[in-house]
Protein backbone atom coordinates (compact mmCIF):
# COMPACT_ATOMS: atom_id res chain seq x y z
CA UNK A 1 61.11 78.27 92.48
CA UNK A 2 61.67 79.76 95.92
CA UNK A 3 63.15 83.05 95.90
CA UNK A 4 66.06 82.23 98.54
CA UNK A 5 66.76 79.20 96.29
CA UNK A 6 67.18 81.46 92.93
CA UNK A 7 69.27 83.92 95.15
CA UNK A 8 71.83 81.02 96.61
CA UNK A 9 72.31 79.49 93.11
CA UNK A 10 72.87 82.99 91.40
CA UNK A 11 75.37 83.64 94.27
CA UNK A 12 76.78 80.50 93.65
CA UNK A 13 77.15 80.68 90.11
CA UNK A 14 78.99 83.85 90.72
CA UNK A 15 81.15 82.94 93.35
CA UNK A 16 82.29 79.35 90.64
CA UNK A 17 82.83 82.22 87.81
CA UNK A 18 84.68 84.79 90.08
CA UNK A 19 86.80 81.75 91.41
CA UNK A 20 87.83 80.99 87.72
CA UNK A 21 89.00 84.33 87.16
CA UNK A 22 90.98 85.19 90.48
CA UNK A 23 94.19 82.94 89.20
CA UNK A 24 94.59 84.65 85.88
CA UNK A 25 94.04 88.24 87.81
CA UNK A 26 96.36 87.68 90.61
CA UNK A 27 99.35 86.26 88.67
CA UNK A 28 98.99 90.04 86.07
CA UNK A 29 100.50 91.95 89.46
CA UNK A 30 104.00 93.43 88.56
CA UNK A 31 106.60 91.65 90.14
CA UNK A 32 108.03 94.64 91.95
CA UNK A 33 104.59 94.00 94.24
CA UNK A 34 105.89 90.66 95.37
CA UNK A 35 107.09 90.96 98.89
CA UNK A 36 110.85 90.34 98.37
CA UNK A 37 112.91 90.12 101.94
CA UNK A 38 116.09 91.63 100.37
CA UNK A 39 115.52 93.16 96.94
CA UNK A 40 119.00 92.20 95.92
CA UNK A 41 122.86 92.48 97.42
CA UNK A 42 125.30 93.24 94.40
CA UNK A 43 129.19 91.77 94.24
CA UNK A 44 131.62 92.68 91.64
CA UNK A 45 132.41 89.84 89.26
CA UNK A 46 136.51 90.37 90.07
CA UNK A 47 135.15 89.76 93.92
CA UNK A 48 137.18 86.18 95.21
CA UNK A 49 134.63 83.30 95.61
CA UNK A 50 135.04 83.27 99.75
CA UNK A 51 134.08 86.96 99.76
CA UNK A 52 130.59 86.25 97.50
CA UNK A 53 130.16 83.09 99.99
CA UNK A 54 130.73 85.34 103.12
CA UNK A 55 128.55 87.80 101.57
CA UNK A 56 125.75 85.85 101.11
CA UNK A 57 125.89 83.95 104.41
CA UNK A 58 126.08 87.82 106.30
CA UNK A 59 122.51 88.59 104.09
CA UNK A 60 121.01 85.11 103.80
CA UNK A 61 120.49 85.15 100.40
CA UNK A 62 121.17 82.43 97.86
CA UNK A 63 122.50 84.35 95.36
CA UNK A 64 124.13 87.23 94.21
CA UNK A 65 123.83 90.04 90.87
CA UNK A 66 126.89 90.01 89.64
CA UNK A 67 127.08 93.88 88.46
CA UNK A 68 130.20 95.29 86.56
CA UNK A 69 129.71 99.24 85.80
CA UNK A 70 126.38 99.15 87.32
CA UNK A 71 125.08 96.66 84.79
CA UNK A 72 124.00 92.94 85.01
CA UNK A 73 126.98 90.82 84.37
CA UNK A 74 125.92 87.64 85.78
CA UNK A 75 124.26 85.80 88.41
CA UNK A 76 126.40 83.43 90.76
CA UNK A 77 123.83 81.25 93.12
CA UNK A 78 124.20 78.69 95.65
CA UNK A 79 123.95 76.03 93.18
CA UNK A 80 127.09 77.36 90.56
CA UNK A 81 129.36 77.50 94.07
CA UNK A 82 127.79 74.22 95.05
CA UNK A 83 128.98 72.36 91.88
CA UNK A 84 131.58 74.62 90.71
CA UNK A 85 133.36 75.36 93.90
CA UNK A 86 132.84 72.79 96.42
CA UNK A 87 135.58 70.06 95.03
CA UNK A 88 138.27 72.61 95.01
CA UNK A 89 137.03 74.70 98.07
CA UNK A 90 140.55 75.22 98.94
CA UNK A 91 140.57 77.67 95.92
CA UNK A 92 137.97 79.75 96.96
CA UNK A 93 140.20 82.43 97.90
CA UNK A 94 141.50 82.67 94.86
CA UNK A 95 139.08 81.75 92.24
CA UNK A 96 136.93 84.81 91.02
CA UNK A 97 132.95 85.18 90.69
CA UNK A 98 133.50 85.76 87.13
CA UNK A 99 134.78 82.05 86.83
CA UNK A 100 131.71 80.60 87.98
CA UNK A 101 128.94 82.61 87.83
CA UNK A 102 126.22 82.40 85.05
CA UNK A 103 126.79 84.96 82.92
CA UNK A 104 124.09 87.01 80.98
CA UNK A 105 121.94 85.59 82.62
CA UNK A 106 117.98 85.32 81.65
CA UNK A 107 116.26 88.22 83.29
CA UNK A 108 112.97 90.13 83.09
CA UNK A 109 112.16 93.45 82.02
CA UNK A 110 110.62 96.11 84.74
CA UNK A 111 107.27 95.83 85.05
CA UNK A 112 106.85 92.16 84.36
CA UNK A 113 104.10 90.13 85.62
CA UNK A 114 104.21 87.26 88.37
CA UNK A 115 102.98 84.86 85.62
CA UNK A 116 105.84 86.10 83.32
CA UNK A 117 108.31 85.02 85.90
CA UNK A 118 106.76 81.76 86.55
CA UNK A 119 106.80 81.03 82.77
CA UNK A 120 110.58 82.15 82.14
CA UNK A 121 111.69 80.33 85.72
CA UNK A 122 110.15 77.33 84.93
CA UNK A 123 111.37 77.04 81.27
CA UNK A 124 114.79 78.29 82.30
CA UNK A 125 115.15 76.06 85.63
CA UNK A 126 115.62 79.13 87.37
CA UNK A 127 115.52 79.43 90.86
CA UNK A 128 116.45 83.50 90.78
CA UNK A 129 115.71 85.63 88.25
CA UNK A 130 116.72 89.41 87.76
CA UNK A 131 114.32 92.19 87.41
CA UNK A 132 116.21 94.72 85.02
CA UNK A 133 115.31 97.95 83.60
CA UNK A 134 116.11 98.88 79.48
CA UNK A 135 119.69 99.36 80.41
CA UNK A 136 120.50 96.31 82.20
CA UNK A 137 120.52 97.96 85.48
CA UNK A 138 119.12 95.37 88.49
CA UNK A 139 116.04 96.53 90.15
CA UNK A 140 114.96 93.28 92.12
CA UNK A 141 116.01 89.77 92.19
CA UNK A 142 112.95 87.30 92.29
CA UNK A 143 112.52 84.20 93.70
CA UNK A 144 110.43 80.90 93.49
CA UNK A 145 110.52 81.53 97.43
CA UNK A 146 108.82 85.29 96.30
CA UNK A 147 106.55 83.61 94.22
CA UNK A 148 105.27 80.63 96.79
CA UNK A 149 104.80 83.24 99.50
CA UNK A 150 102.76 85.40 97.10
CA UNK A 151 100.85 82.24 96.13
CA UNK A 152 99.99 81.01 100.08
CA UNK A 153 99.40 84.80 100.82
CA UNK A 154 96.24 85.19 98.24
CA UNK A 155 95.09 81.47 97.72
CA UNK A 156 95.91 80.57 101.37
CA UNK A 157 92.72 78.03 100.97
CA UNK A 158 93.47 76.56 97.56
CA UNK A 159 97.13 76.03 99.56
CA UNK A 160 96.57 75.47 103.02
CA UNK A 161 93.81 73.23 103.04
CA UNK A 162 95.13 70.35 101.34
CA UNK A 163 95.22 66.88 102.45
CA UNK A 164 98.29 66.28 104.60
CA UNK A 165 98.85 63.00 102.27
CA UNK A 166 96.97 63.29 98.42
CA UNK A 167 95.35 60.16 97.77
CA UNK A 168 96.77 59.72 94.38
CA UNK A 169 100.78 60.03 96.14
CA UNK A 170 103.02 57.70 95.58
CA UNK A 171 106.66 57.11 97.43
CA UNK A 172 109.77 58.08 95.44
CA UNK A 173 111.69 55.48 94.64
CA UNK A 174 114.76 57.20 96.11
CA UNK A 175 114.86 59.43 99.21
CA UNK A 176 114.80 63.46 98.16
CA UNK A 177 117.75 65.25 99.82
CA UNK A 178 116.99 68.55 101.26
């Protein structure tokens, strides 16, 4: 066999085996290497419902730790003031964090991997998820918008080089609201 030949299937053959491996590697990182835009903003679960809502609007987050004593209490999101709050806006002034928010909340210890908060966000239906040390003190709040960006940022090709429209896509039978 030509040498060149051997050499392009031996680099080939590494290159399919190195490809196999580069998921399971990348998704070991600790979480605290994601690249998180606001690590977390804090509000006291006696804080009134308009002041967590102007809080998170001022730092563009979509949720909030909850912390009482400088511990975890809960977790209040876009979603519990969306459902919880929304018919009754009028008592957002009044109502407290506490009433709404999700308390003890699932969370993940320091050092976790990126593939431990995948698993524990996808069997939860999370869509934040806070990084906690042994005594329940937030470090980091991670999100699936922490996780895609670390995705597209090391596979950008497995990502970004998809077919605008997958052959195999069908229409939903309902329109998606956004």
């Amino acid at each position: 066999m030509d040498p060149v030949k051997e050499e392009l299937a031996r680099l080939e053959e590494e290159l399919d085996s190195a490809g196999a491996e580069l998921p399971e590697v990348a998704l070991q990182v600790p979480v605290a290497e994601l690249h998180m835009r606001n690590v977390h903003i804090e509000i006291s679960p006696d804080a009134s419902i308009r002041a967590a809502i102007d809080l998170m609007v001022a730092h563009n987050v979509g949720c909030l730790a909850a912390v009482r004593g400088g511990k975890l209490a809960g977790i209040l999101s876009e979603r519990d003031i969306l459902r919880k709050v929304a018919p009754d806006f009028d008592d957002a002034d009044t109502r407290t964090v506490s009433e709404i928010m999700t308390a003890d909340p699932g969370v993940l210890p320091s050092g976790s991997t990126v593939a431990d908060a995948i698993r524990v966000m996808h069997e939860g239906h999370f869509r934040h998820l806070p990084i906690v040390d042994a005594e329940r003190v937030v470090e980091a709040v991670v999100s699936v918008r922490n996780i895609l960006e670390y995705v597209v940022d090391h596979f950008p090709s497995e990502v970004l080089n998809l077919p605008p429209h997958p052959v195999d896509r069908k229409p939903m039978a309902t329109p998606e609201g956004a």
